[in-house]
PDB file of N, CA and C in Angstrom:
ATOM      1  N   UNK A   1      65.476 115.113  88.918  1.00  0.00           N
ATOM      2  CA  UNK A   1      66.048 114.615  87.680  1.00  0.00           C
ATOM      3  C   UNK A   1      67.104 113.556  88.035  1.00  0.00           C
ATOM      4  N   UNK A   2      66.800 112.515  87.178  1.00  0.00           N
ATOM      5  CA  UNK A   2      68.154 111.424  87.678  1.00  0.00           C
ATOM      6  C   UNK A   2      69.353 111.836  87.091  1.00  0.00           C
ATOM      7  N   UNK A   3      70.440 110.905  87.316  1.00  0.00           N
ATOM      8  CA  UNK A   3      71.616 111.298  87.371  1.00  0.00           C
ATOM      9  C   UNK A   3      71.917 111.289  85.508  1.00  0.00           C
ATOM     10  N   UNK A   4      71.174 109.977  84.981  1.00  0.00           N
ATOM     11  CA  UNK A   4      71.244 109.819  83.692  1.00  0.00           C
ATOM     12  C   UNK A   4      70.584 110.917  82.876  1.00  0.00           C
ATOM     13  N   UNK A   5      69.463 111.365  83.935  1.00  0.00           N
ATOM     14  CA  UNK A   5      69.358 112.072  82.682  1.00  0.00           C
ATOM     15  C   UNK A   5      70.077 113.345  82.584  1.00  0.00           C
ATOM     16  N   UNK A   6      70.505 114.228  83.606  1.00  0.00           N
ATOM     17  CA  UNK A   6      71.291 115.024  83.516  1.00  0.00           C
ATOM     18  C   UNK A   6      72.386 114.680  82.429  1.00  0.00           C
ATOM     19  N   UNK A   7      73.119 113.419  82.525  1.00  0.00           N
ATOM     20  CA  UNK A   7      74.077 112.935  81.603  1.00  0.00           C
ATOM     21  C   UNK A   7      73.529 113.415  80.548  1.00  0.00           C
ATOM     22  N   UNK A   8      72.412 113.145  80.156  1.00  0.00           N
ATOM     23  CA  UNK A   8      71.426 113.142  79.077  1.00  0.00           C
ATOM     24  C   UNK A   8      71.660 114.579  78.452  1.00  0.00           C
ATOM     25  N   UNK A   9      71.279 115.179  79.396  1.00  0.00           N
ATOM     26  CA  UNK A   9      70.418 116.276  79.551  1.00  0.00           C
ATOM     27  C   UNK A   9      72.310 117.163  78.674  1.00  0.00           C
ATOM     28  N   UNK A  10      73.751 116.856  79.390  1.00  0.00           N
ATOM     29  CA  UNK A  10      74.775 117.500  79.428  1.00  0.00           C
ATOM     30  C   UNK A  10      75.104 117.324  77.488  1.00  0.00           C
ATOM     31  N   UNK A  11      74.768 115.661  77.448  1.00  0.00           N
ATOM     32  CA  UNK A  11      75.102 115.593  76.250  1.00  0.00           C
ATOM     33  C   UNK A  11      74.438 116.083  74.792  1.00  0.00           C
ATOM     34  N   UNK A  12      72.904 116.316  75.303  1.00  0.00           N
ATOM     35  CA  UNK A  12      72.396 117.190  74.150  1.00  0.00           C
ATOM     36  C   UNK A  12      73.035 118.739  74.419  1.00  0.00           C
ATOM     37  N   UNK A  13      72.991 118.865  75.088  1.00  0.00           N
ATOM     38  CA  UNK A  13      73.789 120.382  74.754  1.00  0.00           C
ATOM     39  C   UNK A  13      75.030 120.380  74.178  1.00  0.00           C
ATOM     40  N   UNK A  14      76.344 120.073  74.217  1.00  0.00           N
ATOM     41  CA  UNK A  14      77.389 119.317  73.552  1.00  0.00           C
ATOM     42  C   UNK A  14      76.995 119.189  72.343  1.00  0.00           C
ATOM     43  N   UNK A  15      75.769 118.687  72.325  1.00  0.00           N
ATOM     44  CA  UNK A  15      75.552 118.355  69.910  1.00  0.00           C
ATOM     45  C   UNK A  15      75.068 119.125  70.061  1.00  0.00           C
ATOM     46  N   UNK A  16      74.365 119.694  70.372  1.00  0.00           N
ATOM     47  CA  UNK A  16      73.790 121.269  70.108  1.00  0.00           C
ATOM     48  C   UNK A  16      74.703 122.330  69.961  1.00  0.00           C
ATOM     49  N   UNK A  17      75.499 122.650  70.417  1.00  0.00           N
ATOM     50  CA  UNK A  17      76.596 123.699  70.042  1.00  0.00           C
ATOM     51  C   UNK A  17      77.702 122.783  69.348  1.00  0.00           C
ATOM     52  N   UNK A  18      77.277 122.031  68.839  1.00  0.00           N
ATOM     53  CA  UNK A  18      77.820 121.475  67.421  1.00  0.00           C
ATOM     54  C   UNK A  18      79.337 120.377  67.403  1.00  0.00           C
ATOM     55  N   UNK A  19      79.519 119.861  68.835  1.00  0.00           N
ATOM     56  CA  UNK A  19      80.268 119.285  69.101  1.00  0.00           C
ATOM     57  C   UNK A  19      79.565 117.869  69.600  1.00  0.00           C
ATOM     58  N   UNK A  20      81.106 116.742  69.327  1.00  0.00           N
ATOM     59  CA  UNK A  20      80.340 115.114  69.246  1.00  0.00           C
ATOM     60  C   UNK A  20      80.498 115.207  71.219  1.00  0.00           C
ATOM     61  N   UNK A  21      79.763 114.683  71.740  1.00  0.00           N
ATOM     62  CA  UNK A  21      79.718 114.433  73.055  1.00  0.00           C
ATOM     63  C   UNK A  21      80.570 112.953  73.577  1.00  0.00           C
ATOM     64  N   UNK A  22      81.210 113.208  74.441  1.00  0.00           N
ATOM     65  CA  UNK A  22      82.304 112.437  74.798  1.00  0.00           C
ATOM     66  C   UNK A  22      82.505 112.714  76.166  1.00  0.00           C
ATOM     67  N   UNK A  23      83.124 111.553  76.738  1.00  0.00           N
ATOM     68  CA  UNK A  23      82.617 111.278  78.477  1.00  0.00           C
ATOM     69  C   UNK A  23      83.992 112.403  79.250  1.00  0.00           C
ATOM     70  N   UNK A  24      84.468 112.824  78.443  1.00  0.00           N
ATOM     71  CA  UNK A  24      85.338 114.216  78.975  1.00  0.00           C
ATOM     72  C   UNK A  24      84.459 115.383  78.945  1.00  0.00           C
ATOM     73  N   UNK A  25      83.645 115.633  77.588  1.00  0.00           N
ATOM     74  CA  UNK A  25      83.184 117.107  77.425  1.00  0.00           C
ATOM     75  C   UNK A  25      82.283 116.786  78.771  1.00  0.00           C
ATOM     76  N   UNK A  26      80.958 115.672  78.610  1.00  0.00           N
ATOM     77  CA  UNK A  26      80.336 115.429  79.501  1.00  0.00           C
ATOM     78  C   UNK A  26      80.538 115.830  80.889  1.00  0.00           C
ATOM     79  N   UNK A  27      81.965 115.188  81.517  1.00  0.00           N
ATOM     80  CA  UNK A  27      82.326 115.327  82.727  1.00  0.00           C
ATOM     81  C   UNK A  27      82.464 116.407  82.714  1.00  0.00           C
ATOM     82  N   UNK A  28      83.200 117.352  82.291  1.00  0.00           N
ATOM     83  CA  UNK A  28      83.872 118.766  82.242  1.00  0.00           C
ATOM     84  C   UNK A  28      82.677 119.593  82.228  1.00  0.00           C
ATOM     85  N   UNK A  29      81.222 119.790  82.046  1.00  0.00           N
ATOM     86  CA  UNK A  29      79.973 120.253  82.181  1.00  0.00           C
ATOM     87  C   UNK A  29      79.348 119.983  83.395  1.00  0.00           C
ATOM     88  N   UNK A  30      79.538 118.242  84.142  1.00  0.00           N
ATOM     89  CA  UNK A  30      78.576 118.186  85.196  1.00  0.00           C
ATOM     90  C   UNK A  30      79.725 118.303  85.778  1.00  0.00           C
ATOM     91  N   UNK A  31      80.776 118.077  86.009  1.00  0.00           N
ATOM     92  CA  UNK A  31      81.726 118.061  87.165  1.00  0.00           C
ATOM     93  C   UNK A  31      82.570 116.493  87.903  1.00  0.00           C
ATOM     94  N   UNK A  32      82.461 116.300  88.956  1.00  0.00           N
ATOM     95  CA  UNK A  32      82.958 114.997  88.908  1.00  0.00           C
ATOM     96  C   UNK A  32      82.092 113.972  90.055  1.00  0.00           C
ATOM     97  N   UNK A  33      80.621 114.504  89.879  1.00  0.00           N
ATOM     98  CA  UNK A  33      79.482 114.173  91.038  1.00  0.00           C
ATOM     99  C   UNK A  33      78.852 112.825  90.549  1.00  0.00           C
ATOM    100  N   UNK A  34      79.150 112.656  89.847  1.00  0.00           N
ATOM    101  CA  UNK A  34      78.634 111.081  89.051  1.00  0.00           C
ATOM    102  C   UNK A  34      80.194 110.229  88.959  1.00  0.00           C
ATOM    103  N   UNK A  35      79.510 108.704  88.947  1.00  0.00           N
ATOM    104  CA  UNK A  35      80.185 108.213  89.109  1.00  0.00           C
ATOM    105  C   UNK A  35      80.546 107.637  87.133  1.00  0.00           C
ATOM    106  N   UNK A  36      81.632 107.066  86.939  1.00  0.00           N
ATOM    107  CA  UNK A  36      81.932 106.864  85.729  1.00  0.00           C
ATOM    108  C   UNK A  36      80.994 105.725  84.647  1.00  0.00           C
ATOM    109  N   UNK A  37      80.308 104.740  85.814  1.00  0.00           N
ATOM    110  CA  UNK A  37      79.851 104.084  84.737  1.00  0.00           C
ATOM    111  C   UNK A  37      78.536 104.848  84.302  1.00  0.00           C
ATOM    112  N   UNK A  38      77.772 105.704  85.212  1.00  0.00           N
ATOM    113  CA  UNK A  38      76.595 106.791  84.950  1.00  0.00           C
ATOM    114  C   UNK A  38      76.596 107.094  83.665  1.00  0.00           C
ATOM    115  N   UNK A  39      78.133 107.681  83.772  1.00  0.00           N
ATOM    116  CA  UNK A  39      78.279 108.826  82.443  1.00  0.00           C
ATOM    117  C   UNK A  39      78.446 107.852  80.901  1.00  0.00           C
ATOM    118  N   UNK A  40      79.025 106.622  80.984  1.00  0.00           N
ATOM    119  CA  UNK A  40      79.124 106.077  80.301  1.00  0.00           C
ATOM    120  C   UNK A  40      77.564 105.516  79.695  1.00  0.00           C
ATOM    121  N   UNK A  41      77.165 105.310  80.900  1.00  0.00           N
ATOM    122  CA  UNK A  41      75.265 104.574  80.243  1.00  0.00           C
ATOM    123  C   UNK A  41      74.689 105.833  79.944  1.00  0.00           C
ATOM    124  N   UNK A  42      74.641 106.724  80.457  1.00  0.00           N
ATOM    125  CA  UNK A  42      74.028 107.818  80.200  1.00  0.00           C
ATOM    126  C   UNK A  42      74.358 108.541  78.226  1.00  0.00           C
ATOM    127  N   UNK A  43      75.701 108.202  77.896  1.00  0.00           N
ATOM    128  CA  UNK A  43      76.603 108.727  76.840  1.00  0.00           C
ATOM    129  C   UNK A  43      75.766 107.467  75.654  1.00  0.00           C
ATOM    130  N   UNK A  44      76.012 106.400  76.095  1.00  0.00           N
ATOM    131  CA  UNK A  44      75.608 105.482  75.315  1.00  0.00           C
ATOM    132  C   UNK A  44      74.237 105.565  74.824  1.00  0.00           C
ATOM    133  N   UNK A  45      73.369 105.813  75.868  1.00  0.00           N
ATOM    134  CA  UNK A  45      72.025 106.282  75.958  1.00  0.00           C
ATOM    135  C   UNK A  45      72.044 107.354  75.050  1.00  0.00           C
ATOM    136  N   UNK A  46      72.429 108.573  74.927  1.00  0.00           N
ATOM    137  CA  UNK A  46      72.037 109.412  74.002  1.00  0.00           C
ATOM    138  C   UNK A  46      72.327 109.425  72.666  1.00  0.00           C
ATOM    139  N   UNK A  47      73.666 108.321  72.621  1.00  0.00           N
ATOM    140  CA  UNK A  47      73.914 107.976  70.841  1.00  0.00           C
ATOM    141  C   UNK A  47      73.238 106.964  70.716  1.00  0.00           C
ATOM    142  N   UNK A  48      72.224 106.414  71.152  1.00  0.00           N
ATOM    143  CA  UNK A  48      71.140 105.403  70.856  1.00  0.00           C
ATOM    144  C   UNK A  48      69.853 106.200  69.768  1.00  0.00           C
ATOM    145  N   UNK A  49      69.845 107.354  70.705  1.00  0.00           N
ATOM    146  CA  UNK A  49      68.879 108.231  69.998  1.00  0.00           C
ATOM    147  C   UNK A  49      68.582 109.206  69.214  1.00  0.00           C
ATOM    148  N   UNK A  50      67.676 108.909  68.183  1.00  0.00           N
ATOM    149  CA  UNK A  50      67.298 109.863  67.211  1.00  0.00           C
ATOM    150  C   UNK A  50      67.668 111.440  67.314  1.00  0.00           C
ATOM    151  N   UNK A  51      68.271 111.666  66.498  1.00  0.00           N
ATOM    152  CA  UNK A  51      68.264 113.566  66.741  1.00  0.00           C
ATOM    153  C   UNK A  51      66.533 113.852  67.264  1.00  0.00           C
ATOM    154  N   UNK A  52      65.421 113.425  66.570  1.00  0.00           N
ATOM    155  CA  UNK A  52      64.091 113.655  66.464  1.00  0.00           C
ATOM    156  C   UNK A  52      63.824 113.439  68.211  1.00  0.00           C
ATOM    157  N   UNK A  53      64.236 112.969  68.745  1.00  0.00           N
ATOM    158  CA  UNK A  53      63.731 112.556  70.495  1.00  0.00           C
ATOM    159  C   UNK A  53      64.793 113.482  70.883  1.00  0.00           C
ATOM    160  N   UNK A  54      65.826 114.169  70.594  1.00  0.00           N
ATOM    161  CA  UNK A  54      66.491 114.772  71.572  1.00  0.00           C
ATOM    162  C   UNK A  54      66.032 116.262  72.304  1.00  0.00           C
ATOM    163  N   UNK A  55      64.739 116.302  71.058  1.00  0.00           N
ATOM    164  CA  UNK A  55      63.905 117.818  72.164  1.00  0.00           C
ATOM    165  C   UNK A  55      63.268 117.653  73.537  1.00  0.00           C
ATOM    166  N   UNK A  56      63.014 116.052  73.606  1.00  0.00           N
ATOM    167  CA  UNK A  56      62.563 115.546  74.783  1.00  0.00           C
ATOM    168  C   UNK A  56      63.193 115.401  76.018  1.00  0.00           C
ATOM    169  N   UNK A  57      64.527 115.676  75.590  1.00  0.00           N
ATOM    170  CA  UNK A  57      65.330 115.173  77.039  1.00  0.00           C
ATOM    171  C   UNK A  57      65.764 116.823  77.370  1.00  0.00           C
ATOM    172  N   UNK A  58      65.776 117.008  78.688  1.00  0.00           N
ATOM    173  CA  UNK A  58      65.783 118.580  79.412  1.00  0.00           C
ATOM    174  C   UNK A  58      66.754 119.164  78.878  1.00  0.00           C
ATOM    175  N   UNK A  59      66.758 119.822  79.640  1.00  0.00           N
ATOM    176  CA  UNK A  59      67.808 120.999  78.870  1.00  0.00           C
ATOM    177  C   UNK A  59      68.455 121.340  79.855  1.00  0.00           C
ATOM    178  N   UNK A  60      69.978 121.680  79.546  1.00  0.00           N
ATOM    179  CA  UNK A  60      71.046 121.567  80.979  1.00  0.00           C
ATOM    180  C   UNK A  60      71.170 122.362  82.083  1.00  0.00           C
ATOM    181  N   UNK A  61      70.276 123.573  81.348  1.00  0.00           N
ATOM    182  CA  UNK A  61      70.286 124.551  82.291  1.00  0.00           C
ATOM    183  C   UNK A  61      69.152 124.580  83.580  1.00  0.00           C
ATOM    184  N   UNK A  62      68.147 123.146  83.469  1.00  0.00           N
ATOM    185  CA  UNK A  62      67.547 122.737  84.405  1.00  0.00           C
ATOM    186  C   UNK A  62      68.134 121.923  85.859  1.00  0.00           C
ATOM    187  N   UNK A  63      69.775 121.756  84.935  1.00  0.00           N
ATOM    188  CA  UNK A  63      70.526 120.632  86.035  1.00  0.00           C
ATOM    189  C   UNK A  63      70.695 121.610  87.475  1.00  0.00           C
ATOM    190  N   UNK A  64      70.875 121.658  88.333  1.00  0.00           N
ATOM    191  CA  UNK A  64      70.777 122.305  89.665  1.00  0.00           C
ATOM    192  C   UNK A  64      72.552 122.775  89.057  1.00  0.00           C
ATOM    193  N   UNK A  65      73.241 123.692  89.631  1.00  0.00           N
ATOM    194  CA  UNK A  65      74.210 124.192  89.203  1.00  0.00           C
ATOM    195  C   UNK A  65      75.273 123.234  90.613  1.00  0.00           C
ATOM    196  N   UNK A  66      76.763 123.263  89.867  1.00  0.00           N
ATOM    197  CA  UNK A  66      77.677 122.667  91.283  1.00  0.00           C
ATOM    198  C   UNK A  66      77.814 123.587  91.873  1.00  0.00           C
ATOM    199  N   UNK A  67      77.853 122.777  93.451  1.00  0.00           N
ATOM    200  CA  UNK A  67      78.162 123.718  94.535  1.00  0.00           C
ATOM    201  C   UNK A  67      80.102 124.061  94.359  1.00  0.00           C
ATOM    202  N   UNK A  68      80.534 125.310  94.015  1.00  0.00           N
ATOM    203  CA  UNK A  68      81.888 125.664  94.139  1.00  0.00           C
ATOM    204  C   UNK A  68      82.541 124.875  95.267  1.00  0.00           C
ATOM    205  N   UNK A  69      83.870 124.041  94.681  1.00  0.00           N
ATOM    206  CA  UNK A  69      84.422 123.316  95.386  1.00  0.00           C
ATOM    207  C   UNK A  69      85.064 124.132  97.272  1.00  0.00           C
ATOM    208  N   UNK A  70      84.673 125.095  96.833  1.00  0.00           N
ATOM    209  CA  UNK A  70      85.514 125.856  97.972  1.00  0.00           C
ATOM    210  C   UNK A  70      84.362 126.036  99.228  1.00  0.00           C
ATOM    211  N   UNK A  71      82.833 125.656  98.773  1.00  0.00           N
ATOM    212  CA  UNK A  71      81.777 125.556  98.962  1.00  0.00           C
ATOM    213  C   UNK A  71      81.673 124.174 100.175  1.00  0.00           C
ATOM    214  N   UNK A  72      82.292 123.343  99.112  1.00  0.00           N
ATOM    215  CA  UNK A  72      82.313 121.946  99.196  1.00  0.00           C
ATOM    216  C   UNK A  72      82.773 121.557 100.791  1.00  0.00           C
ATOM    217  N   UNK A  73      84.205 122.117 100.256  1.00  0.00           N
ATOM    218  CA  UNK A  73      85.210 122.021 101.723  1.00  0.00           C
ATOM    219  C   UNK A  73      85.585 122.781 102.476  1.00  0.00           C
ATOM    220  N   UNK A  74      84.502 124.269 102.676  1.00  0.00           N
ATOM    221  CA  UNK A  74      84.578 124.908 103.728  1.00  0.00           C
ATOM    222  C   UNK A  74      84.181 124.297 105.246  1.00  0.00           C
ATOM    223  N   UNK A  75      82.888 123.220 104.753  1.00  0.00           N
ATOM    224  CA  UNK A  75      82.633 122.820 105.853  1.00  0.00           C
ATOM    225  C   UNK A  75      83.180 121.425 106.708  1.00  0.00           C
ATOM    226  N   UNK A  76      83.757 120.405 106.099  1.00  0.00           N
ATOM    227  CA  UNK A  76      84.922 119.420 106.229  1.00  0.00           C
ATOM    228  C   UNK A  76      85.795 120.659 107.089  1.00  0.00           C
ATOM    229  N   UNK A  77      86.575 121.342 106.292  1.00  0.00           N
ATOM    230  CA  UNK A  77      87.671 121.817 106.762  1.00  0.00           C
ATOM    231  C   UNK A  77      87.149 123.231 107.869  1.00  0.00           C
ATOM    232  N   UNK A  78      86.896 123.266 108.484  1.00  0.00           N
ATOM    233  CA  UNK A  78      86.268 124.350 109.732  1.00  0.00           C
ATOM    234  C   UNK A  78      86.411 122.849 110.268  1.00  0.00           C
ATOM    235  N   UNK A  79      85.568 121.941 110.156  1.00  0.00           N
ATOM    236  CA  UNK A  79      85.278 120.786 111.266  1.00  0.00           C
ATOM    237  C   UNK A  79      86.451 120.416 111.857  1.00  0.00           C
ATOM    238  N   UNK A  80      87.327 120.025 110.603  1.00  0.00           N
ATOM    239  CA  UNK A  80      89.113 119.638 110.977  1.00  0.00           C
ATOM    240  C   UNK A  80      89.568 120.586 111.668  1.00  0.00           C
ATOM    241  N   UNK A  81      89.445 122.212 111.687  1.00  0.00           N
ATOM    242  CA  UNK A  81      90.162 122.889 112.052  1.00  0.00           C
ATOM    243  C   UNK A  81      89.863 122.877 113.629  1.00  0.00           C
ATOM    244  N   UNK A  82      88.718 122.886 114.008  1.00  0.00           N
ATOM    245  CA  UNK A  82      88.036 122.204 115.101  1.00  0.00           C
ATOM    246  C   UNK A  82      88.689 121.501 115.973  1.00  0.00           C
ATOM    247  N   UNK A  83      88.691 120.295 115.350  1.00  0.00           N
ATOM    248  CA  UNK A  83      89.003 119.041 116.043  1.00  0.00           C
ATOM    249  C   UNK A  83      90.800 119.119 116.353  1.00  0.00           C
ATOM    250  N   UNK A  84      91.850 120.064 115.527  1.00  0.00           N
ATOM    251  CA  UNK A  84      92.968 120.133 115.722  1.00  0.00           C
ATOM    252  C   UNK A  84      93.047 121.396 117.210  1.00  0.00           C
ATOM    253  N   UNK A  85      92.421 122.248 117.143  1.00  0.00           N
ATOM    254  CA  UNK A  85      92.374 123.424 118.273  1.00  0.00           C
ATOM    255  C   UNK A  85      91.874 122.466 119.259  1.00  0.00           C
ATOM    256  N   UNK A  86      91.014 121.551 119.347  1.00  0.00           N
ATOM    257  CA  UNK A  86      90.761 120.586 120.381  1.00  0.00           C
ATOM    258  C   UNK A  86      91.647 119.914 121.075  1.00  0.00           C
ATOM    259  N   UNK A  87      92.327 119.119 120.336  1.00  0.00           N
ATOM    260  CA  UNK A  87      93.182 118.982 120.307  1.00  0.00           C
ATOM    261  C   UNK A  87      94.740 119.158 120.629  1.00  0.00           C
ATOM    262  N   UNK A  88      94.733 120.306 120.370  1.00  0.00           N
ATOM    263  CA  UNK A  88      95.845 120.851 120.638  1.00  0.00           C
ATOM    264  C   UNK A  88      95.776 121.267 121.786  1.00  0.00           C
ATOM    265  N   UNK A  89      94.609 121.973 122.572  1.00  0.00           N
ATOM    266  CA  UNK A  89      94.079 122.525 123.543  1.00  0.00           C
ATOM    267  C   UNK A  89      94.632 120.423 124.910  1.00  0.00           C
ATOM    268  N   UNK A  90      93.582 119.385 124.260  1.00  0.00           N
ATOM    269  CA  UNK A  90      94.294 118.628 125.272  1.00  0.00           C
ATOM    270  C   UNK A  90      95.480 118.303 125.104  1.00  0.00           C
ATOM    271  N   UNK A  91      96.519 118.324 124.873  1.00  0.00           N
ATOM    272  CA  UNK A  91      97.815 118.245 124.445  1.00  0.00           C
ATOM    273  C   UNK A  91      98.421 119.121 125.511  1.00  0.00           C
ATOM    274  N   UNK A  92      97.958 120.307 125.430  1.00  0.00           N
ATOM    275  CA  UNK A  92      98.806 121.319 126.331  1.00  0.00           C
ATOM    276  C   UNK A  92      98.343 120.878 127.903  1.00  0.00           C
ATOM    277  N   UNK A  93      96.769 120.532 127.655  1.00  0.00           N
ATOM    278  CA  UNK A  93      96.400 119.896 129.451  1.00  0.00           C
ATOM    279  C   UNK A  93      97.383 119.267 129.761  1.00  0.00           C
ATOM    280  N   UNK A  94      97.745 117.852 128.860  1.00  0.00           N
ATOM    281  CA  UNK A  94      98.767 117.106 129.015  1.00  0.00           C
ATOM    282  C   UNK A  94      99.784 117.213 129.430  1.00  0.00           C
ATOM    283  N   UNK A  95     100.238 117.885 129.079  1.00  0.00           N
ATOM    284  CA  UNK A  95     101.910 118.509 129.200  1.00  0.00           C
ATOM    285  C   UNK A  95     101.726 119.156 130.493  1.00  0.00           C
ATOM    286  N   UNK A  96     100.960 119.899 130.125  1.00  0.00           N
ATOM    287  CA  UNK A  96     101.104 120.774 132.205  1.00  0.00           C
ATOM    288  C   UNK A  96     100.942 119.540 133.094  1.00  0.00           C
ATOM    289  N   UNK A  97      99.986 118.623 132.747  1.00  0.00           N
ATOM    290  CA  UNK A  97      99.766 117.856 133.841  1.00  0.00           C
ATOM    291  C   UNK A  97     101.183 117.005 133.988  1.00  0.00           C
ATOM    292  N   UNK A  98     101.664 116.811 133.287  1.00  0.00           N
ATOM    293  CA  UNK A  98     102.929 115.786 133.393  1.00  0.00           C
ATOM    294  C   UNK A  98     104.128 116.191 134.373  1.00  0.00           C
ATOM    295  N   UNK A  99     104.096 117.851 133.774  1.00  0.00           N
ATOM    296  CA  UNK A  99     104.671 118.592 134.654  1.00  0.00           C
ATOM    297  C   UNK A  99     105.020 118.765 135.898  1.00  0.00           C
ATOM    298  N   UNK A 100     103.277 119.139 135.974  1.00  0.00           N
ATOM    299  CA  UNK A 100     103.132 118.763 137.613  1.00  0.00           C
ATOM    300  C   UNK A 100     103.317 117.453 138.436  1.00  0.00           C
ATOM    301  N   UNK A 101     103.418 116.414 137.638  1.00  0.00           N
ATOM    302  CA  UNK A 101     103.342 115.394 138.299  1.00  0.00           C
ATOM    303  C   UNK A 101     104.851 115.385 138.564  1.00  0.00           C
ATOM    304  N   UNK A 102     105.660 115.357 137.404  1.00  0.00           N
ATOM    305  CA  UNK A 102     107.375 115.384 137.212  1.00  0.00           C
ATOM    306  C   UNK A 102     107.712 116.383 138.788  1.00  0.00           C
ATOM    307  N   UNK A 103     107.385 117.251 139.150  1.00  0.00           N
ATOM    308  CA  UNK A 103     107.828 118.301 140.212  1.00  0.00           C
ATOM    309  C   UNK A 103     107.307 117.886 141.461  1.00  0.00           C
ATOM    310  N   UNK A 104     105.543 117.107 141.691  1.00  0.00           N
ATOM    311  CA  UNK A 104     105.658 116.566 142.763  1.00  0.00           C
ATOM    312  C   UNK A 104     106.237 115.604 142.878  1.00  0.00           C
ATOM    313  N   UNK A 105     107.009 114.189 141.647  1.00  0.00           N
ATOM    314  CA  UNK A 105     107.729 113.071 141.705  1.00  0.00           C
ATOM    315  C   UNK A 105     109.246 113.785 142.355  1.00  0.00           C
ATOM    316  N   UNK A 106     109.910 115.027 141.734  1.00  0.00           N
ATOM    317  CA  UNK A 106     111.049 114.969 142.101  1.00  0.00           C
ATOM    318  C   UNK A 106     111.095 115.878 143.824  1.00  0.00           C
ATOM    319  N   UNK A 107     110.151 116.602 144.212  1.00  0.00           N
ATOM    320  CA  UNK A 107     109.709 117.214 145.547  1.00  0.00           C
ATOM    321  C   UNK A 107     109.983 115.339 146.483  1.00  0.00           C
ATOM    322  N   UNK A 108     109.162 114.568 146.064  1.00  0.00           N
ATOM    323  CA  UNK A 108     108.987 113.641 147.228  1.00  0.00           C
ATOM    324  C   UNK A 108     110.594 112.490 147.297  1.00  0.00           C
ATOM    325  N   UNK A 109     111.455 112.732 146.058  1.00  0.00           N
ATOM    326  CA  UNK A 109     112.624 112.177 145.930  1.00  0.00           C
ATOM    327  C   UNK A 109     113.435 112.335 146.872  1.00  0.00           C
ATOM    328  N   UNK A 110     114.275 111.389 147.562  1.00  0.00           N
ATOM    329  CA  UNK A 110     115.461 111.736 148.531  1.00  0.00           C
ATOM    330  C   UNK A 110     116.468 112.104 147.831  1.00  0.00           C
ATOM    331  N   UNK A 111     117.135 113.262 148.013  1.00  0.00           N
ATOM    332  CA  UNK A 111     118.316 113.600 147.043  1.00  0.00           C
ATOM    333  C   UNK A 111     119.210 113.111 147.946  1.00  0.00           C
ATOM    334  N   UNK A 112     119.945 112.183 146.908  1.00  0.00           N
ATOM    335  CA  UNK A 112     121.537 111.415 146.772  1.00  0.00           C
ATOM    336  C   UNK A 112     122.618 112.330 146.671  1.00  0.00           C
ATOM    337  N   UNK A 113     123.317 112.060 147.251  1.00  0.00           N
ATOM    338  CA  UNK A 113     124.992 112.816 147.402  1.00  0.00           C
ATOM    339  C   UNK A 113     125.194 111.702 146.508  1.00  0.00           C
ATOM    340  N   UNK A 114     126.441 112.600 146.343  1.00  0.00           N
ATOM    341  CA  UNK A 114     127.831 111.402 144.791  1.00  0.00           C
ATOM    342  C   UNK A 114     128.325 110.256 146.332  1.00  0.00           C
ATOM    343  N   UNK A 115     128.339 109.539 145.970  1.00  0.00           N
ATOM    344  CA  UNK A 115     129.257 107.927 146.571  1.00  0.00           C
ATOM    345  C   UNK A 115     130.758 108.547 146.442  1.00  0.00           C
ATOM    346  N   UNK A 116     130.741 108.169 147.892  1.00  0.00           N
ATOM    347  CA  UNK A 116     132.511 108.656 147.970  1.00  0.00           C
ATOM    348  C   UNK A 116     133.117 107.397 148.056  1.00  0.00           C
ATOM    349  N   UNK A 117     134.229 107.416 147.048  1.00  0.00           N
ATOM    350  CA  UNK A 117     134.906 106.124 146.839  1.00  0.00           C
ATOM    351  C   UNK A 117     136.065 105.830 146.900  1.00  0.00           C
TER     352      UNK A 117
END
């Protein structure tokens, strides 16, 4: 199903339970997966048409349902969490290694007495 017609599809339901369809109710049904001018051609599109053609356009409960936002960004955020334990993991290499270098730099140093003056 295209994106319009889902639009389609959001806004006959909206006049069907007896309310004027508007690119808020619209959005607030599909979510925010379309982009704005969609919803707008799509909106325009259905006040073009006859009540008599609106048995033709699907019915909303055919639209695939949204994936729960928590759905969304479980997998983004595991990836990030990832890449920071990585991260963090070379960071600490770092630091030890510096370490070590700092202790063999001051091992090979000639230690200076104070200047007697």
């Amino acid at each position: 199903m295209s994106p319009i017609e889902q639009v389609l599809a959001a806004a006959k339901s909206i006049a069907i339970n007896g309310h004027t369809p508007s690119l808020a109710l619209i959005k607030s049904r599909l979510g925010s997966r379309f982009p704005m001018p969609v919803l707008i051609q799509g909106l325009q599109q259905f006040k073009s048409l006859p009540k008599s053609e609106w048995q033709n356009l699907p019915e909303l409960n055919d639209i695939p349902p949204l994936e729960s936002p928590s759905d969304e960004l479980a997998s983004p955020i595991a990836q990030l969490q990832q890449q920071v334990d990585t991260m963090q993991q070379l960071i600490n290499q770092l630091n030890n290694r510096v370490n070590e270098l700092e202790q063999q730099v001051n091992q090979h140093l000639p230690t200076t007495s104070p200047k007697a003056e």
